[in-house]
Protein backbone atom coordinates (compact mmCIF):
# COMPACT_ATOMS: atom_id res chain seq x y z
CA UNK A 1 18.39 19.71 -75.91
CA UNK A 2 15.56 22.14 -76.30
CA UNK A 3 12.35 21.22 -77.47
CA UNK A 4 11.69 24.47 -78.81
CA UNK A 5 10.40 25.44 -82.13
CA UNK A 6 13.52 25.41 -84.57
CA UNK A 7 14.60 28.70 -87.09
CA UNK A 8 14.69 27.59 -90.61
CA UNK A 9 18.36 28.62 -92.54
CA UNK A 10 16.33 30.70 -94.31
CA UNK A 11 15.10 33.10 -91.47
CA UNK A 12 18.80 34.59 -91.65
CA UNK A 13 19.75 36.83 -94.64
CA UNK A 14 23.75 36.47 -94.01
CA UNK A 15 24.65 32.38 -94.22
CA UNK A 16 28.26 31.96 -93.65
CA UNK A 17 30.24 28.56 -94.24
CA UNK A 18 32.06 26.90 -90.76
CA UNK A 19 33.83 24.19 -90.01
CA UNK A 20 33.85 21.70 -87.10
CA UNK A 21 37.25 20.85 -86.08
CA UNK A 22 38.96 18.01 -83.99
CA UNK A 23 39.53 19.90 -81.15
CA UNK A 24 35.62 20.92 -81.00
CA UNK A 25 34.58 17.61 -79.64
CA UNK A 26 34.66 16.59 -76.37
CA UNK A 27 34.77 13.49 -74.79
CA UNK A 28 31.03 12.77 -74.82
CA UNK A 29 31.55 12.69 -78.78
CA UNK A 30 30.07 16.14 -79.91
CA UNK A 31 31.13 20.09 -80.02
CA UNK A 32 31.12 21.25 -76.98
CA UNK A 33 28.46 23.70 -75.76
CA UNK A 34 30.83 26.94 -75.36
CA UNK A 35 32.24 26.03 -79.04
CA UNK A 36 28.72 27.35 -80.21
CA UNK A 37 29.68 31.15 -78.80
CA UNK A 38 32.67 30.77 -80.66
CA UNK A 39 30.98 29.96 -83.89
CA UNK A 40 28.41 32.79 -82.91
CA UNK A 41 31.50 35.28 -82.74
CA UNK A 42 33.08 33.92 -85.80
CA UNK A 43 30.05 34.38 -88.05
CA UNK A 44 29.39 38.46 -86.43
CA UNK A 45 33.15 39.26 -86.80
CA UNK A 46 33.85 37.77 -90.32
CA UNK A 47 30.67 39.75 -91.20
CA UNK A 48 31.43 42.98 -89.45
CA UNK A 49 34.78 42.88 -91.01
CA UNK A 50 34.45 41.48 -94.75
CA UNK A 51 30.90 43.81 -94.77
CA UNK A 52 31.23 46.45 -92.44
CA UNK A 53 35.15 47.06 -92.83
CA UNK A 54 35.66 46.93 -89.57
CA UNK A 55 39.56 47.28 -88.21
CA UNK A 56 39.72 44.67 -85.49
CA UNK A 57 43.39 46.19 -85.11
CA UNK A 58 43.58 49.69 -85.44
CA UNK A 59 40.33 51.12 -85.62
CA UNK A 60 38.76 53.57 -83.54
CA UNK A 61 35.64 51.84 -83.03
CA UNK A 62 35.26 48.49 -81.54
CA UNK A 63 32.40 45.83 -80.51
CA UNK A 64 32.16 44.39 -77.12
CA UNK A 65 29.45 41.68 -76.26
CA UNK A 66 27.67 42.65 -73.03
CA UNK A 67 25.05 39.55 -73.55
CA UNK A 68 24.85 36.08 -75.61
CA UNK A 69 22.48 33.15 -74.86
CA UNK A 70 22.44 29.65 -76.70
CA UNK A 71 19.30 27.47 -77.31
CA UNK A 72 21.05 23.93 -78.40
CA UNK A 73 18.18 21.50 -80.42
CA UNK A 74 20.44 18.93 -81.79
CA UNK A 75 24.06 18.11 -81.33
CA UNK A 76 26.86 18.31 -83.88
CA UNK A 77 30.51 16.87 -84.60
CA UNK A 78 33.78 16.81 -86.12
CA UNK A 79 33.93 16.53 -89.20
CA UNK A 80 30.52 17.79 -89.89
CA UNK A 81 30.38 21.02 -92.53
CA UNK A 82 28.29 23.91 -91.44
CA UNK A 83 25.95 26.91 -91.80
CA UNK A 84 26.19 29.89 -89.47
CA UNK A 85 22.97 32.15 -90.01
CA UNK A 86 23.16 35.82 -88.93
CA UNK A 87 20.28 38.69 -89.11
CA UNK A 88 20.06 41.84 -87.12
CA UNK A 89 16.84 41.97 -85.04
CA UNK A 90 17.40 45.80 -83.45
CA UNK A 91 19.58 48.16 -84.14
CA UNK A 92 20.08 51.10 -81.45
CA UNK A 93 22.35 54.22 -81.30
CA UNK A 94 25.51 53.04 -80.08
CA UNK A 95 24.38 48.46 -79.65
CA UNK A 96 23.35 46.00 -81.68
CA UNK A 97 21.26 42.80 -81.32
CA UNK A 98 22.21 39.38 -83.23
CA UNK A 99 20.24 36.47 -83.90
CA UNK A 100 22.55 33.20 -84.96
CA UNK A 101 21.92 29.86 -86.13
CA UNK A 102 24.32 27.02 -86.31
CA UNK A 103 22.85 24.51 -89.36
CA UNK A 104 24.44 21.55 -90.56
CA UNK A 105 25.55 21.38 -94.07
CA UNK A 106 22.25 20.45 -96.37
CA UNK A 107 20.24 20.89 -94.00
CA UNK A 108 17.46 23.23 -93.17
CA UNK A 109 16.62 22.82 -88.99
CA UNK A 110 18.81 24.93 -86.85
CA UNK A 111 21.07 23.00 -84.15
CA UNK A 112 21.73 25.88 -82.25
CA UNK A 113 19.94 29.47 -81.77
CA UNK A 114 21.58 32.20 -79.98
CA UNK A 115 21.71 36.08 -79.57
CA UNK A 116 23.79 37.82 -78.89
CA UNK A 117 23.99 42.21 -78.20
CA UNK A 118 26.83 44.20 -79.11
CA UNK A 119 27.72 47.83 -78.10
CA UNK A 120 30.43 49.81 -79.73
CA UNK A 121 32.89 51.50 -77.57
CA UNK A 122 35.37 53.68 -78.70
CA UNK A 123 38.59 51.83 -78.84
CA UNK A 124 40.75 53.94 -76.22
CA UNK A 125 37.97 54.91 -73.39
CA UNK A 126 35.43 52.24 -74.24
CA UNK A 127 32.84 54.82 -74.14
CA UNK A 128 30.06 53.88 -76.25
CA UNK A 129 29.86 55.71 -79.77
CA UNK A 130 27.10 56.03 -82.03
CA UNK A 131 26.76 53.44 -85.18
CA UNK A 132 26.63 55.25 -88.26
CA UNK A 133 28.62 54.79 -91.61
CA UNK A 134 29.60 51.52 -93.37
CA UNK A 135 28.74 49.89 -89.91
CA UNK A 136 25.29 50.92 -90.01
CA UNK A 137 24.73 49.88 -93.48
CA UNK A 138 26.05 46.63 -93.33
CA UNK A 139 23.56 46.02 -89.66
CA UNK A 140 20.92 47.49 -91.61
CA UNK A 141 21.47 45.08 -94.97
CA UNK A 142 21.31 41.72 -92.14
CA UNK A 143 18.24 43.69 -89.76
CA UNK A 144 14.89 41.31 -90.61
């Protein structure tokens, strides 16, 4: 576990409700380490889509990670409730930057950072393509 200095829940302006589930823990007792990424793309996708309107299906534009990294501080388990923290730290023309807390329920001391970069591609020759629209003013609401 790292020993680094921990983000507060309120250093994110997006907080978005998780849950653990069974299948999270492994057989040392607590979530598994790549379960964290997951939560990390659960929190950026809900938000892209509920705030951004993004079509995961059919739209034209699309976001593909090309880096993530994961600081863990203090484990976590099934059943615990959590926090997922999101804010924007750089928007560019066509990517996007991400940094993520994971926070228990109630409490304020991050388990997990991570951050993670997005560029959108253009659905049919993954091409990158510039972020403008709802897209950029749903980054631009969670950039701190």
């Amino acid at each position: 576990m790292s020993s680094a200095k921990r983000a507060l829940l309120t250093d994110y302006p997006i907080c978005i409700e998780l849950d653990t589930r069974w299948m999270d823990n492994d057989i040392y007792g607590h979530v598994n380490n790549v379960v964290y990424y997951s939560y990390f793309d659960t929190i950026v996708n809900r938000y892209l889509i509920e705030k951004a309107e993004l079509d995961i299906h059919a739209g034209d534009i699309i976001g593909l990670i090309v880096n993530s990294h994961c600081n863990y501080h203090t484990s976590i388990s099934f059943p615990d409730k959590l926090m997922g923290g999101l804010k924007v730290t750089r928007i560019g023309s066509s990517s996007v930057d991400y940094s993520l807390g994971i926070f228990k329920h109630g409490q304020e001391l991050a388990c997990a950072e991570g951050q993670m970069t997005h560029v959108f591609v253009n659905r049919a020759d993954r091409r990158p393509r510039p972020i403008s629209g709802t897209l950029l003013t749903a980054l631009s609401k969670a950039l701190k």
